[in-house]
Protein backbone atom coordinates (compact mmCIF):
# COMPACT_ATOMS: atom_id res chain seq x y z
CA UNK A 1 -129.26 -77.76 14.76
CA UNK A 2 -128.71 -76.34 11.26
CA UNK A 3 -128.55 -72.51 12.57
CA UNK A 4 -126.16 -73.84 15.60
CA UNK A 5 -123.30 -75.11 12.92
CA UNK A 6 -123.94 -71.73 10.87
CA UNK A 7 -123.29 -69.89 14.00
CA UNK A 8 -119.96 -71.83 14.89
CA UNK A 9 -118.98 -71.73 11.18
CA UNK A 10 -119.31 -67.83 11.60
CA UNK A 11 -117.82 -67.68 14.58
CA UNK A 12 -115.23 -70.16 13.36
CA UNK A 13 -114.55 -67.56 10.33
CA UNK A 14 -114.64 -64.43 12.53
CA UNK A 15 -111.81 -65.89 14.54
CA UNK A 16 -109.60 -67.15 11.15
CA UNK A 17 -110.27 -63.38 9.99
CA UNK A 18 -109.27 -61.72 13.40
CA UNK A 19 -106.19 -64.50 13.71
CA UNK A 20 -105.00 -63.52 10.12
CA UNK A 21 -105.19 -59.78 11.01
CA UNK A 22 -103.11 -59.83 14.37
CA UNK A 23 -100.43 -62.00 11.94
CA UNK A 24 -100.07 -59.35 9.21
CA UNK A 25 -100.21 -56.70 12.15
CA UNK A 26 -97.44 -58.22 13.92
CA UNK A 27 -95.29 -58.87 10.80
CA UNK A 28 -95.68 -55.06 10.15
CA UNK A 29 -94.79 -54.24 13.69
CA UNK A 30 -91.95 -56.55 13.19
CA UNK A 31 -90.60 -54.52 9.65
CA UNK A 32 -91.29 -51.48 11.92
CA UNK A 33 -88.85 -52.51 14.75
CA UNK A 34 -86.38 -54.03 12.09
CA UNK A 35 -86.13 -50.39 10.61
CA UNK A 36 -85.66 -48.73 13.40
CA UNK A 37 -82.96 -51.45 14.67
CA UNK A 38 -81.11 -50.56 11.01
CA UNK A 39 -81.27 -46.89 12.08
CA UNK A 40 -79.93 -46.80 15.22
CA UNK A 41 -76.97 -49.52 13.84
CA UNK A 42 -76.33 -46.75 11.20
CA UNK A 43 -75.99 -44.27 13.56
CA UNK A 44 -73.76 -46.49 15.56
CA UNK A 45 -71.31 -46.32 12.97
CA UNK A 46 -71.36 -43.07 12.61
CA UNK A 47 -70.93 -42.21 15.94
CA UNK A 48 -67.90 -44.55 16.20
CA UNK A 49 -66.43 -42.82 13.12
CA UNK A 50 -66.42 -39.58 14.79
CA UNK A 51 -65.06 -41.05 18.49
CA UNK A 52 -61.96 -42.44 16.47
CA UNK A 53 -61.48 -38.65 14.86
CA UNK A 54 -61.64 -36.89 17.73
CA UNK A 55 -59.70 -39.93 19.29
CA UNK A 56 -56.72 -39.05 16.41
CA UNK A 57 -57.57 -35.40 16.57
CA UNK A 58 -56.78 -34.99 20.60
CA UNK A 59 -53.72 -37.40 19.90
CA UNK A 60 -52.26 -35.01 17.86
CA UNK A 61 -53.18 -31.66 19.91
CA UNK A 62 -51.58 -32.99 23.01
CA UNK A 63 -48.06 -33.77 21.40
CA UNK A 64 -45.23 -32.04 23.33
CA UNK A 65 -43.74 -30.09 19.84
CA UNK A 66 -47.37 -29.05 19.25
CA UNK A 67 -46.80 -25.56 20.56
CA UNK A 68 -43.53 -25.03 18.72
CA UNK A 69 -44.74 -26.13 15.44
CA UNK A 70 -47.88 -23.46 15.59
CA UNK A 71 -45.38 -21.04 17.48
CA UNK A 72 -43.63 -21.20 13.77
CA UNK A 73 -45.85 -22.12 11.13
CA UNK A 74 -48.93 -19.05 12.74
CA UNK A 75 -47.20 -16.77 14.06
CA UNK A 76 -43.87 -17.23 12.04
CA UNK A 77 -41.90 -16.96 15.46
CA UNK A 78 -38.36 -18.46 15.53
CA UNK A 79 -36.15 -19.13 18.33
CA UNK A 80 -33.21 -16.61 19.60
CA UNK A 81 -29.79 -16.98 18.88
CA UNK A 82 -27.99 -17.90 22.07
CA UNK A 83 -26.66 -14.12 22.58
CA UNK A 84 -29.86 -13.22 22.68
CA UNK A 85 -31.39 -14.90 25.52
CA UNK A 86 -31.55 -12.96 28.72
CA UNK A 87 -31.54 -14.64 32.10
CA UNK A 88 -33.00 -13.41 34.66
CA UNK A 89 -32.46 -14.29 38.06
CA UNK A 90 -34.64 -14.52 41.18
């Protein structure tokens, strides 16, 4: 009788021991996921910090003076005076 209650006792222990490992495993799995979650948030933000550039920056490329104001500021080209213009017809 005596070595049947030190057998459940160790068992009973064992179990305890194996129960208090899975806890601090899954609390560590749970840091683990947390960090990563963090990470890919981060990157998020970064991601939607760049879409609202490029948002701005292809704003600004497709305005209709766009070609006139590089036309003049690049390649300092001005327009003709009026006398100058040639048309041509078909």
């Amino acid at each position: 009788m005596d070595t049947a209650k030190n057998v459940l006792l160790g068992l009973l222990v064992a179990m305890l021991i194996l129960s208090a490992i899975a806890v601090v495993y899954s609390k560590y799995q749970q840091r683990q996921i947390f960090m990563e979650i963090q990470s890919k948030e981060k990157e998020l933000d970064e991601y939607e910090v760049e879409w609202g550039r490029l948002q701005l920056e292809l704003t600004t490329l497709t305005e209709e003076n766009r070609v006139e104001i590089e036309a003049r500021n690049r390649l300092m080209l001005t327009l003709p005076t009026q006398d100058k213009i040639i048309y041509i017809k078909p």
